[in-house]
PDB file of N, CA and C in Angstrom:
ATOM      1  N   UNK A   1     113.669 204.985 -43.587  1.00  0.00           N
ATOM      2  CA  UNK A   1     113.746 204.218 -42.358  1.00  0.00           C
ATOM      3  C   UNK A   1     112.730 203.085 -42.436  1.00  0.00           C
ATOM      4  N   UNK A   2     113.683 202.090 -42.156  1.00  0.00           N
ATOM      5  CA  UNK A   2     112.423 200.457 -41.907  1.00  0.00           C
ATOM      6  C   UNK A   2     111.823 200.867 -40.817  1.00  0.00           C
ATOM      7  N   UNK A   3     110.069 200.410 -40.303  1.00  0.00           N
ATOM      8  CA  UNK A   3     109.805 200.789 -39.358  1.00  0.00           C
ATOM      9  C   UNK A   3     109.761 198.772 -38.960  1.00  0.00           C
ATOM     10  N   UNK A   4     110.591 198.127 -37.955  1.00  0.00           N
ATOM     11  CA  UNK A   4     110.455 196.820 -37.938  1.00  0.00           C
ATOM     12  C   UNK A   4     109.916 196.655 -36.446  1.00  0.00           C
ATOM     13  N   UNK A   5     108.580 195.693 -36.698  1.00  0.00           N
ATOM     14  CA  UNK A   5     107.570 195.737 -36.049  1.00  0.00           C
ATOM     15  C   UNK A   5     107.224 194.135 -35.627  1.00  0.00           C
ATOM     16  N   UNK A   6     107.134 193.782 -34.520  1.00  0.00           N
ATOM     17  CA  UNK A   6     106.058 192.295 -34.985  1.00  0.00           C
ATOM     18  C   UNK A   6     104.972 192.307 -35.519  1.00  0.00           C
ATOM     19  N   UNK A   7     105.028 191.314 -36.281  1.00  0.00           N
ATOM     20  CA  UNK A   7     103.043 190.828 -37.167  1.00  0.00           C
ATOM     21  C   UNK A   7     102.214 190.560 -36.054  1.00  0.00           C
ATOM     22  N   UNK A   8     101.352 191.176 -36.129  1.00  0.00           N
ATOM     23  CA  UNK A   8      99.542 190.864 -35.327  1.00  0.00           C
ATOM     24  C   UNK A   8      98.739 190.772 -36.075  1.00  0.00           C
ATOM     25  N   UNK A   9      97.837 190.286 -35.669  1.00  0.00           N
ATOM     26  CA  UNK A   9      96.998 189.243 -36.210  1.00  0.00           C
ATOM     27  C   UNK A   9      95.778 189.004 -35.773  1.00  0.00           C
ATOM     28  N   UNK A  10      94.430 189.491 -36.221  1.00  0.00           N
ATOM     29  CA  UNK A  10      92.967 189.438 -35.845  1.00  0.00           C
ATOM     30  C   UNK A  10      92.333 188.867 -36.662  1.00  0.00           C
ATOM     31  N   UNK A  11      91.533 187.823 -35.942  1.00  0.00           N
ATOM     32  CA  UNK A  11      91.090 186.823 -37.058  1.00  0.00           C
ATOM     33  C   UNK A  11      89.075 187.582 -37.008  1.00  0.00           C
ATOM     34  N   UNK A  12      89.065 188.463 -38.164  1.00  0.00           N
ATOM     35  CA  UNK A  12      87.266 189.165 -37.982  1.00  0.00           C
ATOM     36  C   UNK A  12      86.467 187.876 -37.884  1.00  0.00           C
ATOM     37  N   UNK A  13      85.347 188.159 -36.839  1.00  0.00           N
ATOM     38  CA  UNK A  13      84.049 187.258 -37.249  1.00  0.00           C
ATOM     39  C   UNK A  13      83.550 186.646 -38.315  1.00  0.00           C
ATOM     40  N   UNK A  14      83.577 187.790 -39.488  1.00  0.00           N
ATOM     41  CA  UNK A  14      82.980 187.470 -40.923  1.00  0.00           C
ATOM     42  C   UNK A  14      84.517 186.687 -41.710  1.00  0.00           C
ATOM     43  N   UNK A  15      84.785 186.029 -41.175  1.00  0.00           N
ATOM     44  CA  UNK A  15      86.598 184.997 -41.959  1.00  0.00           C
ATOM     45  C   UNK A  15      87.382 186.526 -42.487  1.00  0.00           C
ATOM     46  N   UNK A  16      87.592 187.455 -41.818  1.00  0.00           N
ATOM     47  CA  UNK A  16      88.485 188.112 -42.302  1.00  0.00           C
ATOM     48  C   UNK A  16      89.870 188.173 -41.619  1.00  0.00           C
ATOM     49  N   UNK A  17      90.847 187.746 -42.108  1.00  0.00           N
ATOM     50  CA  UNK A  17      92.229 188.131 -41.009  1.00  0.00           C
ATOM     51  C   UNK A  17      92.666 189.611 -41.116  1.00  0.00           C
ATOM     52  N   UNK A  18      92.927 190.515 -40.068  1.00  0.00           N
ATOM     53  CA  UNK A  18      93.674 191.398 -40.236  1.00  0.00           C
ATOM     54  C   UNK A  18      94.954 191.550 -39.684  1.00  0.00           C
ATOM     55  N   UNK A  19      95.809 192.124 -40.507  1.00  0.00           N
ATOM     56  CA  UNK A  19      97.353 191.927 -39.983  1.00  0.00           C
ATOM     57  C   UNK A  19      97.536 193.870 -39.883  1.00  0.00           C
ATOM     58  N   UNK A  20      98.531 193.740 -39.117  1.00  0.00           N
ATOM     59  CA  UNK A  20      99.385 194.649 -38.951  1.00  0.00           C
ATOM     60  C   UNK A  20     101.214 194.507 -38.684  1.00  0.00           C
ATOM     61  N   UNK A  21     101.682 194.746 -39.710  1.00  0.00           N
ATOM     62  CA  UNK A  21     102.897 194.351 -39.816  1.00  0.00           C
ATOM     63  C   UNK A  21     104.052 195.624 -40.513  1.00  0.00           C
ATOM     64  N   UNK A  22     105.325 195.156 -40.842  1.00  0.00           N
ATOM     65  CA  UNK A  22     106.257 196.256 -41.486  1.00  0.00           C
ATOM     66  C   UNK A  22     106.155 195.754 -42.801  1.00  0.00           C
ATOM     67  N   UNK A  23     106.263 197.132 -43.605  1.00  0.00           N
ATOM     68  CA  UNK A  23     106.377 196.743 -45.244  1.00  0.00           C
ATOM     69  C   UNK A  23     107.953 195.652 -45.261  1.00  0.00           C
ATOM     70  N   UNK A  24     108.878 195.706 -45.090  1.00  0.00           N
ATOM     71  CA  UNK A  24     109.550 195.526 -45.624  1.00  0.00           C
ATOM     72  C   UNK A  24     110.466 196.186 -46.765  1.00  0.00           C
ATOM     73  N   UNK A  25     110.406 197.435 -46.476  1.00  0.00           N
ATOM     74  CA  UNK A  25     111.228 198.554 -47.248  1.00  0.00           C
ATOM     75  C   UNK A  25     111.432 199.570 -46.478  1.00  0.00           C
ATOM     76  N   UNK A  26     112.461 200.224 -47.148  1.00  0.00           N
ATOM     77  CA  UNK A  26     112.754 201.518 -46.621  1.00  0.00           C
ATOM     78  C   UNK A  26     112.119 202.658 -47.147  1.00  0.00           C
ATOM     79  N   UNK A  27     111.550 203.577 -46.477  1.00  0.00           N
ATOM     80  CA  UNK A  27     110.522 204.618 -46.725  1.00  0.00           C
ATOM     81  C   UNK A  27     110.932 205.898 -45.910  1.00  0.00           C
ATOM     82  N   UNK A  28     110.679 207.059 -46.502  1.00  0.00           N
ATOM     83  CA  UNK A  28     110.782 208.295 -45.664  1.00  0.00           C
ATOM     84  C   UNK A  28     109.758 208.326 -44.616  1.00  0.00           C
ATOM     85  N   UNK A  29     108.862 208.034 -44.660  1.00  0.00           N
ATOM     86  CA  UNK A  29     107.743 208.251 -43.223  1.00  0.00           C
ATOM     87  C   UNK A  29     107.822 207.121 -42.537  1.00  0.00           C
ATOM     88  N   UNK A  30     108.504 206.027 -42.860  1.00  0.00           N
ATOM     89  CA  UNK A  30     108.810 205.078 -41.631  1.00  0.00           C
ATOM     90  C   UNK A  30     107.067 204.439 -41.386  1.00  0.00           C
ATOM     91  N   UNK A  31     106.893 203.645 -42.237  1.00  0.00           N
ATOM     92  CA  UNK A  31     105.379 202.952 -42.667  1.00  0.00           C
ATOM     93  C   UNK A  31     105.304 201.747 -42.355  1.00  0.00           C
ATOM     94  N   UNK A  32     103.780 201.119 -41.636  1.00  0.00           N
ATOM     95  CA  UNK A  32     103.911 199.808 -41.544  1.00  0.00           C
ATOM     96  C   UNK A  32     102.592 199.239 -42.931  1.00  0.00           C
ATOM     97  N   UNK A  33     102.512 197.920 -42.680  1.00  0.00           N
ATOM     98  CA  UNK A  33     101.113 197.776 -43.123  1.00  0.00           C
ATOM     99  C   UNK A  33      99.676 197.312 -42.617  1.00  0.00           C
ATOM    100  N   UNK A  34      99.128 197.279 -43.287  1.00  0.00           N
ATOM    101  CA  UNK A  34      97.703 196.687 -43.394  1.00  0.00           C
ATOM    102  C   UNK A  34      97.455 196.373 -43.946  1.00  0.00           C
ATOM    103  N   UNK A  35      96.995 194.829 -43.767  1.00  0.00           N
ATOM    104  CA  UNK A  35      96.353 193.587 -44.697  1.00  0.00           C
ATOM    105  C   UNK A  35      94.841 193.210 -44.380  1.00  0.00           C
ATOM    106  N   UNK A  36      94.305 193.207 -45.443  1.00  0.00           N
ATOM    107  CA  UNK A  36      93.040 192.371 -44.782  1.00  0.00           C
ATOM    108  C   UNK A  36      92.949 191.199 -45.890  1.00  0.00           C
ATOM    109  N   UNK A  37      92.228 190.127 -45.408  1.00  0.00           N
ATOM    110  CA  UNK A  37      92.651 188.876 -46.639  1.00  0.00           C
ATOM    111  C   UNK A  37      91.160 188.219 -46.092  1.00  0.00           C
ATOM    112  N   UNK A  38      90.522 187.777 -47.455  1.00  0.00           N
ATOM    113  CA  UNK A  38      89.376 186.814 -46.966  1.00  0.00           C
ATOM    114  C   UNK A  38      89.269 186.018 -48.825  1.00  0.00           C
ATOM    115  N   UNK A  39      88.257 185.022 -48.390  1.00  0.00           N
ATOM    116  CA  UNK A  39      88.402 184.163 -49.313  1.00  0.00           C
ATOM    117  C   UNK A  39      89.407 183.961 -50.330  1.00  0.00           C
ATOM    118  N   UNK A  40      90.287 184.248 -49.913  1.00  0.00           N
ATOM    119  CA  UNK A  40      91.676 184.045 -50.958  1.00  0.00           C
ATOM    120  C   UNK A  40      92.126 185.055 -52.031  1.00  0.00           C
ATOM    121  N   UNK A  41      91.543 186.347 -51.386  1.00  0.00           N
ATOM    122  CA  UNK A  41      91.310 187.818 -51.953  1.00  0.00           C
ATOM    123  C   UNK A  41      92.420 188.689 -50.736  1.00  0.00           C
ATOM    124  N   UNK A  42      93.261 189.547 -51.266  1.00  0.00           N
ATOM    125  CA  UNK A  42      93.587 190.447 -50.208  1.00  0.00           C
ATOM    126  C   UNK A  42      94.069 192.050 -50.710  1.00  0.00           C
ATOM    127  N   UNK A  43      93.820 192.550 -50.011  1.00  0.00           N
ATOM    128  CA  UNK A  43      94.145 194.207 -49.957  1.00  0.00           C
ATOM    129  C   UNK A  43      95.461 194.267 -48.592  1.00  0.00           C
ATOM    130  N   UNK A  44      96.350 195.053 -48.934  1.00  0.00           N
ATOM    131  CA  UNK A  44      97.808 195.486 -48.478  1.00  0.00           C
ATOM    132  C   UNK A  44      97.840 196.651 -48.888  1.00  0.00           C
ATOM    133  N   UNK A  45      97.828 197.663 -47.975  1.00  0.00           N
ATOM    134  CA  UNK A  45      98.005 199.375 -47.573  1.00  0.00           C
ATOM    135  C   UNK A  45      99.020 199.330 -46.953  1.00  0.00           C
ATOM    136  N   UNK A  46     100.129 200.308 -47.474  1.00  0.00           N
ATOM    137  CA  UNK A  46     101.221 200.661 -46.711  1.00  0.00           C
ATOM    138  C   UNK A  46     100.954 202.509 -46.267  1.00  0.00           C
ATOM    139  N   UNK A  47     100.971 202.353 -44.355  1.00  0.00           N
ATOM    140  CA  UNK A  47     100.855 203.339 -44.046  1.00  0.00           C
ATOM    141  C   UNK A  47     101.697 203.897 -43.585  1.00  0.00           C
ATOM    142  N   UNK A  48     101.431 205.810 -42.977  1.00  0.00           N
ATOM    143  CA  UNK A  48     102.641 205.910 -42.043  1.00  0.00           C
ATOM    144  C   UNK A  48     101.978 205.905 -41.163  1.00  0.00           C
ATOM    145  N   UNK A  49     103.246 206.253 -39.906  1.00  0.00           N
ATOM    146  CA  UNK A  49     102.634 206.019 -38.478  1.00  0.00           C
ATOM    147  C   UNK A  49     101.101 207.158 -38.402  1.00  0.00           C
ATOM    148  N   UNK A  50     101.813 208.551 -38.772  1.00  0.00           N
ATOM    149  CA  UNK A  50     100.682 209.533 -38.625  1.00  0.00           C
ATOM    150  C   UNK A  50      99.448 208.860 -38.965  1.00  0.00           C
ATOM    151  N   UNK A  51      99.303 208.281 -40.155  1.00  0.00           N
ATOM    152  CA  UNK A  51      97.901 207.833 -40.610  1.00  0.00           C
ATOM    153  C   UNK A  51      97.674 206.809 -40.082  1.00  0.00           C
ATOM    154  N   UNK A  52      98.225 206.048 -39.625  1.00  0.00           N
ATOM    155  CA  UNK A  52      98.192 204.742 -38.983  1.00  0.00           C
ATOM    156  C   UNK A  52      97.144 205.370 -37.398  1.00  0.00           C
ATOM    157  N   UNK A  53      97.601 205.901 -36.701  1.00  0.00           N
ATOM    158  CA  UNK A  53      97.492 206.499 -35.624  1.00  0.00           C
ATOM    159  C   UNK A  53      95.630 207.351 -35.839  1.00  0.00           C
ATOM    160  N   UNK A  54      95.731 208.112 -37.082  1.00  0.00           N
ATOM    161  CA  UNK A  54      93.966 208.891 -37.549  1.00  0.00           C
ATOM    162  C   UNK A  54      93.441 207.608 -37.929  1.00  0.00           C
ATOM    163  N   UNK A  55      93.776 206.535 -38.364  1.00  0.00           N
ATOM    164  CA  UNK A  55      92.856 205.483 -38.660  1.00  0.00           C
ATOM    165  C   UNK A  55      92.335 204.881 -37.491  1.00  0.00           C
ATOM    166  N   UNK A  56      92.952 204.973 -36.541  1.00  0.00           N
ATOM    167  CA  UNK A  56      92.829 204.280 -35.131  1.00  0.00           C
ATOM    168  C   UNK A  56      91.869 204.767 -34.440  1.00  0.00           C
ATOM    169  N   UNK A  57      91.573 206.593 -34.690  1.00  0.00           N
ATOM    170  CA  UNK A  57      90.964 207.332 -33.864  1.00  0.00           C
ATOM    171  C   UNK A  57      90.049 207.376 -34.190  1.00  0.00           C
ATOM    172  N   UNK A  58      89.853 207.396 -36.231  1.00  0.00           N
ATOM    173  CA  UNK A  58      88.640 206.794 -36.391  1.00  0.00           C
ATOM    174  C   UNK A  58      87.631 205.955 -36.289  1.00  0.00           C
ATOM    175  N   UNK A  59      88.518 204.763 -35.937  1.00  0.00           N
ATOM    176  CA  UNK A  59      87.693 203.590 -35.455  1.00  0.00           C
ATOM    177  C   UNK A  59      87.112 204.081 -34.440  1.00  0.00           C
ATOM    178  N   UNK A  60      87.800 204.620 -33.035  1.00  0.00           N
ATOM    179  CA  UNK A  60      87.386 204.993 -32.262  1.00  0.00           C
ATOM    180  C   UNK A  60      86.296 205.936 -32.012  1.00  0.00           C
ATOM    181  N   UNK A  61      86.665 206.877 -32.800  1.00  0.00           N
ATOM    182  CA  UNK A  61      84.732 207.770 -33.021  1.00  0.00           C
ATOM    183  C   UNK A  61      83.860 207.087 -33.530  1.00  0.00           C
ATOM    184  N   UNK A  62      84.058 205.856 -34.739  1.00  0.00           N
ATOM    185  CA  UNK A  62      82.755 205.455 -35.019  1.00  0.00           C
ATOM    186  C   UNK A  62      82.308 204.374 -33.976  1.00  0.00           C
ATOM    187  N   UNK A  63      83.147 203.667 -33.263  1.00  0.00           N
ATOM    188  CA  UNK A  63      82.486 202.481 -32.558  1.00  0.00           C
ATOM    189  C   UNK A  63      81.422 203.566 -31.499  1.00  0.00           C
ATOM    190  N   UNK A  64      82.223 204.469 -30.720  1.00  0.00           N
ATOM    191  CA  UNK A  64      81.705 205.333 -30.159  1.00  0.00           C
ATOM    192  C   UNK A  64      80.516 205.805 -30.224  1.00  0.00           C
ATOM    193  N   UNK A  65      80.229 206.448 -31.265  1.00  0.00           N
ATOM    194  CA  UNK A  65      79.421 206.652 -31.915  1.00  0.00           C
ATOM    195  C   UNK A  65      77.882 205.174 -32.380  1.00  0.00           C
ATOM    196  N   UNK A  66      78.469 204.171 -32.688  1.00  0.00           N
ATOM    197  CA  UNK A  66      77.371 203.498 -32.890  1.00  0.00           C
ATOM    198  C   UNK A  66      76.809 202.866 -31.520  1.00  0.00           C
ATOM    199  N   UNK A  67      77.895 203.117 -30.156  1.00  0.00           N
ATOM    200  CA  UNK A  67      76.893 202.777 -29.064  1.00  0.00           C
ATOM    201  C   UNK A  67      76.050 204.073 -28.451  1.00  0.00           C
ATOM    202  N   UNK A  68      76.480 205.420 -29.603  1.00  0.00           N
ATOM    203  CA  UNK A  68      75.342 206.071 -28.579  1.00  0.00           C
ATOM    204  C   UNK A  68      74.215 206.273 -29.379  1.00  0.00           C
ATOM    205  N   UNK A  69      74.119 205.659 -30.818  1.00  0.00           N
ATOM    206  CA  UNK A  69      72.838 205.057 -31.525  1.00  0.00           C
ATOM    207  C   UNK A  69      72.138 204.175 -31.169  1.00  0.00           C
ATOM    208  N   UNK A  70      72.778 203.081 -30.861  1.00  0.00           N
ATOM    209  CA  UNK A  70      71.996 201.675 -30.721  1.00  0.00           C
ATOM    210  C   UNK A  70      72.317 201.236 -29.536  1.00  0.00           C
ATOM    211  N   UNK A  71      71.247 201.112 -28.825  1.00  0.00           N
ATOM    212  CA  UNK A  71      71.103 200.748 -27.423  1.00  0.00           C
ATOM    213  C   UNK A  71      70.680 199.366 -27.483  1.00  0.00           C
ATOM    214  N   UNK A  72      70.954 198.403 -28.407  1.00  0.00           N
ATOM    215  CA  UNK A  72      71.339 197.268 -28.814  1.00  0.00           C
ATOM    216  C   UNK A  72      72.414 196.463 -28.602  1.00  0.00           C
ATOM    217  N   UNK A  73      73.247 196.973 -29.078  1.00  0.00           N
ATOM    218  CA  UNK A  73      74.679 196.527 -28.540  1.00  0.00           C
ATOM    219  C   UNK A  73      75.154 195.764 -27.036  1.00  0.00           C
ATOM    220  N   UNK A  74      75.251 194.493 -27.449  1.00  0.00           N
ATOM    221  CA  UNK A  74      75.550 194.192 -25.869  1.00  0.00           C
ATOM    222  C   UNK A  74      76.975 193.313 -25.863  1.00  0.00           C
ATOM    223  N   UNK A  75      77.458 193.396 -24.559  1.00  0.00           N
ATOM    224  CA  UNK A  75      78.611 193.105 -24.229  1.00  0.00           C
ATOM    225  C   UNK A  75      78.705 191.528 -25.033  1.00  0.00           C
ATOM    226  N   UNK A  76      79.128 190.794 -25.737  1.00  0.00           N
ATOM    227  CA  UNK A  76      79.249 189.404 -26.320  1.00  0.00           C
ATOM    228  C   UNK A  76      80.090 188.720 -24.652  1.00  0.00           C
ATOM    229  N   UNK A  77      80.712 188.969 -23.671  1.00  0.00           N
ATOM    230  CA  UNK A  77      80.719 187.657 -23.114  1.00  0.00           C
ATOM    231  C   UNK A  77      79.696 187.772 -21.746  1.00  0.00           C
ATOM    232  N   UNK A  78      78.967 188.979 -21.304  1.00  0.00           N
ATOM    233  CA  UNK A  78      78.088 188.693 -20.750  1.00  0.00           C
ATOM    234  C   UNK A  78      76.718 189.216 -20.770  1.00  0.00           C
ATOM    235  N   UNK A  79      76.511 190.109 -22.112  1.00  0.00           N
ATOM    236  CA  UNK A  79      75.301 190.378 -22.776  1.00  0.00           C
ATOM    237  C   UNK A  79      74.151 191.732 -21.848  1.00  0.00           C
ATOM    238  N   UNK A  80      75.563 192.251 -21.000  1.00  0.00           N
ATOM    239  CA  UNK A  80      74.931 193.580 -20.692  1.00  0.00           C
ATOM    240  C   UNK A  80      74.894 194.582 -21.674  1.00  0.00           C
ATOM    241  N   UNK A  81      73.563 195.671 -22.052  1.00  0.00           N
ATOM    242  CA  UNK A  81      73.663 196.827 -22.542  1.00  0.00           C
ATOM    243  C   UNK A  81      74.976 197.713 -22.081  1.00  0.00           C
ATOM    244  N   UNK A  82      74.996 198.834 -23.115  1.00  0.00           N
ATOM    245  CA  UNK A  82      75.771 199.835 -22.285  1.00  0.00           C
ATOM    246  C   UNK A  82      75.236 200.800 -20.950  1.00  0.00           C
ATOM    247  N   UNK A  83      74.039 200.994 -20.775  1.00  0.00           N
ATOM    248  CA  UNK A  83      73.233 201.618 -19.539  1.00  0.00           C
ATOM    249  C   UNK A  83      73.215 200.846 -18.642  1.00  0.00           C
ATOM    250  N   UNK A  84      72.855 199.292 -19.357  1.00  0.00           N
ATOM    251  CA  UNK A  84      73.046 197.825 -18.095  1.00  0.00           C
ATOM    252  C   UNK A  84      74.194 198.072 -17.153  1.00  0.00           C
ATOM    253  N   UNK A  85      75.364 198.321 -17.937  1.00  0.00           N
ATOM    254  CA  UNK A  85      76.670 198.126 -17.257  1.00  0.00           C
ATOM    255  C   UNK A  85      76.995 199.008 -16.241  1.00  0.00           C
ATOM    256  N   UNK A  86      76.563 200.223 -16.864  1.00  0.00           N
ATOM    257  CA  UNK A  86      76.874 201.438 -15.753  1.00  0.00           C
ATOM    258  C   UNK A  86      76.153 201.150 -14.690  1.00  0.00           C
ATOM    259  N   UNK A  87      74.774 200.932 -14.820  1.00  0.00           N
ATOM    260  CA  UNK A  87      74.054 200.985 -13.228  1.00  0.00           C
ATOM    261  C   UNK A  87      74.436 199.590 -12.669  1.00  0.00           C
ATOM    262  N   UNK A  88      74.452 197.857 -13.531  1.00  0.00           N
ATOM    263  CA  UNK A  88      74.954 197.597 -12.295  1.00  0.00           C
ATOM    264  C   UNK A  88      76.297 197.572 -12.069  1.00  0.00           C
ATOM    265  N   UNK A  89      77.124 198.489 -12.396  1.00  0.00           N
ATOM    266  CA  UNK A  89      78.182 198.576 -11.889  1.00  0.00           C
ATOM    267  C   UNK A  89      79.385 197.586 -11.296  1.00  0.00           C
ATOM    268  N   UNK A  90      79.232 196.265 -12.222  1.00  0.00           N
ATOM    269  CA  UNK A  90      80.186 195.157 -11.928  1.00  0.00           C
ATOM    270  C   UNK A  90      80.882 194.875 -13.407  1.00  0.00           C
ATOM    271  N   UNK A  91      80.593 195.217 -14.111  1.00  0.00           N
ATOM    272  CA  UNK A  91      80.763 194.771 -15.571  1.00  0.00           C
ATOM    273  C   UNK A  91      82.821 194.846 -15.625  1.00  0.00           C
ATOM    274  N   UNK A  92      83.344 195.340 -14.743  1.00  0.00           N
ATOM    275  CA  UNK A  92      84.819 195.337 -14.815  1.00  0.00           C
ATOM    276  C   UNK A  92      85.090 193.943 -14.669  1.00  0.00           C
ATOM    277  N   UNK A  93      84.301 193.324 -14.063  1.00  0.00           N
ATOM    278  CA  UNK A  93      84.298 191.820 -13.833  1.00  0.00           C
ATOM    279  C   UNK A  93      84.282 190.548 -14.595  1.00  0.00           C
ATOM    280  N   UNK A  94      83.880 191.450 -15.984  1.00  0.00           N
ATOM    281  CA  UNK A  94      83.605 190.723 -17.255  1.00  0.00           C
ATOM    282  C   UNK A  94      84.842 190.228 -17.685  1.00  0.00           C
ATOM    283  N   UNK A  95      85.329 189.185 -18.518  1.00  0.00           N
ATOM    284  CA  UNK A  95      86.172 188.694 -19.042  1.00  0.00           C
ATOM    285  C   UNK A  95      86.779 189.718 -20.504  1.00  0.00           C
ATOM    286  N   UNK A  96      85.523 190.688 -20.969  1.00  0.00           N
ATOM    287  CA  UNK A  96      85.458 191.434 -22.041  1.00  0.00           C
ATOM    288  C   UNK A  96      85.604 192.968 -21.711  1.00  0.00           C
ATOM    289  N   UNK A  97      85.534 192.955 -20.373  1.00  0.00           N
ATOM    290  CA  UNK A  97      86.266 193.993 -20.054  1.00  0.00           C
ATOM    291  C   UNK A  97      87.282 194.550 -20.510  1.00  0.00           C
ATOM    292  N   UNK A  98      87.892 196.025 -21.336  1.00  0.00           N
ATOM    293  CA  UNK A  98      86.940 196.954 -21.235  1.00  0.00           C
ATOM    294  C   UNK A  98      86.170 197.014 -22.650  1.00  0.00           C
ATOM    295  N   UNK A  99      84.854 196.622 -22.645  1.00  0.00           N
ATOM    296  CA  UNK A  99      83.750 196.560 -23.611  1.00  0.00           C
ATOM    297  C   UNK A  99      83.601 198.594 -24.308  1.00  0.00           C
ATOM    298  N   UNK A 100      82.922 198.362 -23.257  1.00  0.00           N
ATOM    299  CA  UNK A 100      81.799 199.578 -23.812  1.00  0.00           C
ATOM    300  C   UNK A 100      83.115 200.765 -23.824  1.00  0.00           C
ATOM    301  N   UNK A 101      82.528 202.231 -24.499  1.00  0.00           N
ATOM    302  CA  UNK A 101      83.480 203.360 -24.954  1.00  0.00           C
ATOM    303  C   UNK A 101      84.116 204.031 -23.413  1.00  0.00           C
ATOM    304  N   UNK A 102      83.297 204.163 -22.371  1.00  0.00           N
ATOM    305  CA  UNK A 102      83.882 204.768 -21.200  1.00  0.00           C
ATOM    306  C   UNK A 102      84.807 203.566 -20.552  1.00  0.00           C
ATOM    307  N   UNK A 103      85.179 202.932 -20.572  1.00  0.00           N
ATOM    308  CA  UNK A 103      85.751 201.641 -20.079  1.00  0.00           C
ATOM    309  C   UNK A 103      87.209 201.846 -20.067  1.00  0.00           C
ATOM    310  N   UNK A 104      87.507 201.727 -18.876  1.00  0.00           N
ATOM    311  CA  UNK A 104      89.638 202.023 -19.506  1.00  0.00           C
ATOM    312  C   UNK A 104      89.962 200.810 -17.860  1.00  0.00           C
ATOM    313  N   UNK A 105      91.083 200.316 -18.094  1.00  0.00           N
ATOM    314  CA  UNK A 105      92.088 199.682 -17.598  1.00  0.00           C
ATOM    315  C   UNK A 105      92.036 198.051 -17.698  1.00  0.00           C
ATOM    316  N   UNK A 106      91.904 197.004 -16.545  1.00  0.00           N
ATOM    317  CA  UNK A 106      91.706 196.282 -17.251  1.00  0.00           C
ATOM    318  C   UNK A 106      90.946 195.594 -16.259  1.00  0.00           C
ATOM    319  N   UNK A 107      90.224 193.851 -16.596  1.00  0.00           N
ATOM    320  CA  UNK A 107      89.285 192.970 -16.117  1.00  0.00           C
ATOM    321  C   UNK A 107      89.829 192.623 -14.541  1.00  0.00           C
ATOM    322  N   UNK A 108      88.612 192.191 -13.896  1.00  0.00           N
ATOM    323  CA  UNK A 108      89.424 191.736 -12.831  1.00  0.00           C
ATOM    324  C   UNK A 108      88.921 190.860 -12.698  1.00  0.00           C
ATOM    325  N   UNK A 109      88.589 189.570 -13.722  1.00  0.00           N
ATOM    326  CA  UNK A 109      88.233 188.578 -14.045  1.00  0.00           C
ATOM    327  C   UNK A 109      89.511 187.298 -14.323  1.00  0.00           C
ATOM    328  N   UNK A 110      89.254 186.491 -13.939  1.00  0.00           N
ATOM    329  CA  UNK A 110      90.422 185.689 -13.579  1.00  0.00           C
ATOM    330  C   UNK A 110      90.110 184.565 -14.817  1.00  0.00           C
TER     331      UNK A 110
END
């Protein structure tokens, strides 16, 4: 099964693009990919959804994880901590909303 998907597209800080797109073949686990491309260098992983999905969660434990190390970390569009945000309690207001790991729905920033 083709898994046919639109291409997305994240352009990293450090000039890296990352894509997420369909291989373009037919596969038993129904796989998309992952590209990352920088200086005219690239790596292309064809995944399945399952792993596609544990890669995701991983991200998610480690970002997690490095804000409950570093109390450094601050919001990039309005440069609250994560403790900042909770007490003063407006940060939904942010344009970067939802920043920090407890954060779910969306900005109410116009």
């Amino acid at each position: 099964m083709e898994v046919l998907i639109d291409d997305h597209m994240l352009i990293l800080g450090n000039d890296v693009h990352a894509y997420v797109t369909n291989t373009g073949i037919e596969s038993d686990t129904g796989e998309i990919q992952l590209a990352f491309m920088s200086n005219g260098m690239s790596q292309k992983i064809d995944v399945s959804i399952d792993d596609a999905i544990r890669f995701r969660d991983m991200l998610t434990e480690g970002i997690e994880n490095a804000f409950e190390v570093c109390e450094d970390i601050k919001c990039p569009a309005c440069g609250y901590g994560w403790e900042e945000s909770k007490a003063a309690g407006d940060h939904r207001n942010c344009r970067r909303y939802p920043f920090f790991p407890d954060e779910r729905g969306k900005s109410y920033a116009k």
